[in-house]
C-alpha atoms as a PDB file:
ATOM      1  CA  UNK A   1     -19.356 -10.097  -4.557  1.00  0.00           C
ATOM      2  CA  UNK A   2     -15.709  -9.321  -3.442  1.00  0.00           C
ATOM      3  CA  UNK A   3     -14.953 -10.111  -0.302  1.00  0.00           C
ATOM      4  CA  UNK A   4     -12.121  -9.010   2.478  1.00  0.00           C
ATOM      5  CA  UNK A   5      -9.060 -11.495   2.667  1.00  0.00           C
ATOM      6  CA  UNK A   6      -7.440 -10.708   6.168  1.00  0.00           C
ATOM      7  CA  UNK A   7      -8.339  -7.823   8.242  1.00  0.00           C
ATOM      8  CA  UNK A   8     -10.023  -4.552   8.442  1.00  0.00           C
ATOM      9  CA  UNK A   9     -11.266  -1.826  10.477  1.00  0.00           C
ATOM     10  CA  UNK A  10     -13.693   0.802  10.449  1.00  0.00           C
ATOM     11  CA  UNK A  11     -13.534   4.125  12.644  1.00  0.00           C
ATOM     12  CA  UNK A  12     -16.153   6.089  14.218  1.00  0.00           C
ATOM     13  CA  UNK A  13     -13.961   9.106  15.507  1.00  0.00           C
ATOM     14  CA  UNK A  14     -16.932  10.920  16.623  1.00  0.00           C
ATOM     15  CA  UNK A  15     -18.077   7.912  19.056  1.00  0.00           C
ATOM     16  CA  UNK A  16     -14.729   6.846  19.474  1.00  0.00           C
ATOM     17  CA  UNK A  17     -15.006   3.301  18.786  1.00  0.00           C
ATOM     18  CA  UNK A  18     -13.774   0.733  16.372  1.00  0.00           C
ATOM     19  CA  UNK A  19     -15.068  -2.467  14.847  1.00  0.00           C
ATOM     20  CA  UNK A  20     -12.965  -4.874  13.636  1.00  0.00           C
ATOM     21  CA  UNK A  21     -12.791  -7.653  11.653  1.00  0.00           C
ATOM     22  CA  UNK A  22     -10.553 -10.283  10.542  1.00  0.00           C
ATOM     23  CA  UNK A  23     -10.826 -13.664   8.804  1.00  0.00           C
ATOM     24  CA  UNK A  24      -9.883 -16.849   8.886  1.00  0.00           C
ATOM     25  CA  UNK A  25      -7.868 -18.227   6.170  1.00  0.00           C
ATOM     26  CA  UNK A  26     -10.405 -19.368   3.778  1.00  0.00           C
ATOM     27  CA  UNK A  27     -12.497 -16.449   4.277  1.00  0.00           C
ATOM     28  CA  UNK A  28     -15.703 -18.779   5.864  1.00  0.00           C
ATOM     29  CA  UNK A  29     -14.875 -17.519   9.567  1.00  0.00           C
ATOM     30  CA  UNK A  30     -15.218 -14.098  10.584  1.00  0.00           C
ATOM     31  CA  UNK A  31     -13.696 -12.577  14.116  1.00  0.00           C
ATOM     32  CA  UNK A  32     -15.413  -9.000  15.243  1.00  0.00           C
ATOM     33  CA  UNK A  33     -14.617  -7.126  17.881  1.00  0.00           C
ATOM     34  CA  UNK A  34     -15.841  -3.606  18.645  1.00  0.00           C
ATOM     35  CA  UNK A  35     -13.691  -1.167  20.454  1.00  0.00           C
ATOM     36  CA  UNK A  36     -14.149   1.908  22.380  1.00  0.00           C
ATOM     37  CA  UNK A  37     -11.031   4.157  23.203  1.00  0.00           C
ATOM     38  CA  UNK A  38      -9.612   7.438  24.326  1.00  0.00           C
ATOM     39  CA  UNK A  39      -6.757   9.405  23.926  1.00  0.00           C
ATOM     40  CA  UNK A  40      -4.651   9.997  27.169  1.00  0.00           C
ATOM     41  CA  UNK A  41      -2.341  12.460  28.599  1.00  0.00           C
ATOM     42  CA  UNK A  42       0.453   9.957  28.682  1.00  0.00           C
ATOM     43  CA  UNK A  43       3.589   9.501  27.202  1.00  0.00           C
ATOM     44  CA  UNK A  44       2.464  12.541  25.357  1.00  0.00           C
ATOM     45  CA  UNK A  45       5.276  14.372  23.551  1.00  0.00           C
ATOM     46  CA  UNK A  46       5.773  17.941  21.767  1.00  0.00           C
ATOM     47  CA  UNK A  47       5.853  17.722  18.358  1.00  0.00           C
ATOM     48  CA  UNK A  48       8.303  20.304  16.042  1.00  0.00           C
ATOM     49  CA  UNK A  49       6.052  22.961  15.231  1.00  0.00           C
ATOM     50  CA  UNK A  50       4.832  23.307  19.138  1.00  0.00           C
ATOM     51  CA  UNK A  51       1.832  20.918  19.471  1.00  0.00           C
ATOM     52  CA  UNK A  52       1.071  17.994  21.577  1.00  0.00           C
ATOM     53  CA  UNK A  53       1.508  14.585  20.119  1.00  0.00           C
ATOM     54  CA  UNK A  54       0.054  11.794  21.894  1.00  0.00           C
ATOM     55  CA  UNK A  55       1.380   8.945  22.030  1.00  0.00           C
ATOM     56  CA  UNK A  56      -0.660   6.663  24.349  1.00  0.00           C
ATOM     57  CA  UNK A  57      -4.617   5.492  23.287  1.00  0.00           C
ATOM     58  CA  UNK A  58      -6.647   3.677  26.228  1.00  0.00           C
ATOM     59  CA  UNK A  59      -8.776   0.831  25.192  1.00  0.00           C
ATOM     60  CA  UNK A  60     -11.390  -1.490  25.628  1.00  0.00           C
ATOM     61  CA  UNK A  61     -12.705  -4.591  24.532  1.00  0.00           C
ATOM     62  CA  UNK A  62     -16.392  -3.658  24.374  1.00  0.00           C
ATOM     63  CA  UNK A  63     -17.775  -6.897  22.599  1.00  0.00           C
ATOM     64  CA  UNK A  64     -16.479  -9.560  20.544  1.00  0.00           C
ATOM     65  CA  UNK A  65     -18.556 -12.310  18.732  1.00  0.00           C
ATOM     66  CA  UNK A  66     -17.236 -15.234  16.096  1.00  0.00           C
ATOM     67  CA  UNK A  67     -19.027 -16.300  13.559  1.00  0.00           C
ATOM     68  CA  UNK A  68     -17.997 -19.376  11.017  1.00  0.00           C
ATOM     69  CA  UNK A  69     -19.693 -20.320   7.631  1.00  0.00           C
ATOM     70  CA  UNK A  70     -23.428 -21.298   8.037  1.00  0.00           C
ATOM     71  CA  UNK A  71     -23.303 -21.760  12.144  1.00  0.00           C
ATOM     72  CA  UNK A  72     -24.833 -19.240  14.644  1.00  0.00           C
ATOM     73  CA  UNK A  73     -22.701 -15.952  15.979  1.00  0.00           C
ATOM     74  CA  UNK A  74     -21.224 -16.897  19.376  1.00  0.00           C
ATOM     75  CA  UNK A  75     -20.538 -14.006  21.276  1.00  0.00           C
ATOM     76  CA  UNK A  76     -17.118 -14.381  23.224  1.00  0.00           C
ATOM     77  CA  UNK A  77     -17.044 -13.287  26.489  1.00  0.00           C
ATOM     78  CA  UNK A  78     -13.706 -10.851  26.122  1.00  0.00           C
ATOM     79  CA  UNK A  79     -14.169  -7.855  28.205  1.00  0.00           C
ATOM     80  CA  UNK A  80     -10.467  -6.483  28.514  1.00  0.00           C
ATOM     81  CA  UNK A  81     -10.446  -3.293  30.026  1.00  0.00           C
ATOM     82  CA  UNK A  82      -7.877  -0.934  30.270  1.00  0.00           C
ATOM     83  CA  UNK A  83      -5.783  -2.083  27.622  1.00  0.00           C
ATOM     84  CA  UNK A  84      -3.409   0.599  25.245  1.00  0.00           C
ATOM     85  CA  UNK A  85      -1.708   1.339  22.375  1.00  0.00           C
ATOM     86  CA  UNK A  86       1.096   2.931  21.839  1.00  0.00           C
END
């Protein structure tokens, strides 16, 4: 069984969400976090051949649970909204 040393994340571009997951050191605790975003209007800029380029993604924290070795899931209660990336 291989298994996923730091970090990873997977898309769904139709929903627009992401889960992600990183781990800790020795591999026996696992962070996830699922996130829903959007692409904005701002800080938007026009790319060479005419197009629009954003530049700005809006995002939220929609749930978030930790998980370590043979102990129960403990959902964290993150809820960051409004949150972006550049």
């Amino acid at each position: 069984k291989s298994r996923v040393n730091k970090a990873y994340a997977n898309f769904n571009v139709d929903a627009q969400v992401f889960e992600n997951e990183s781990y800790t050191p020795h591999g026996r605790g696992a962070l996830r976090a699922t996130v829903k975003y959007s692409p904005t209007g701002d800080g938007y800029d026009i790319g060479p051949d005419g197009g629009i380029v954003l530049r700005r993604i809006m995002c939220d924290i929609d749930k978030a649970s930790f998980k370590y070795w043979k102990l129960p899931k403990l959902p964290l209660p993150l809820r960051a909204k409004g949150g972006y990336l550049d």
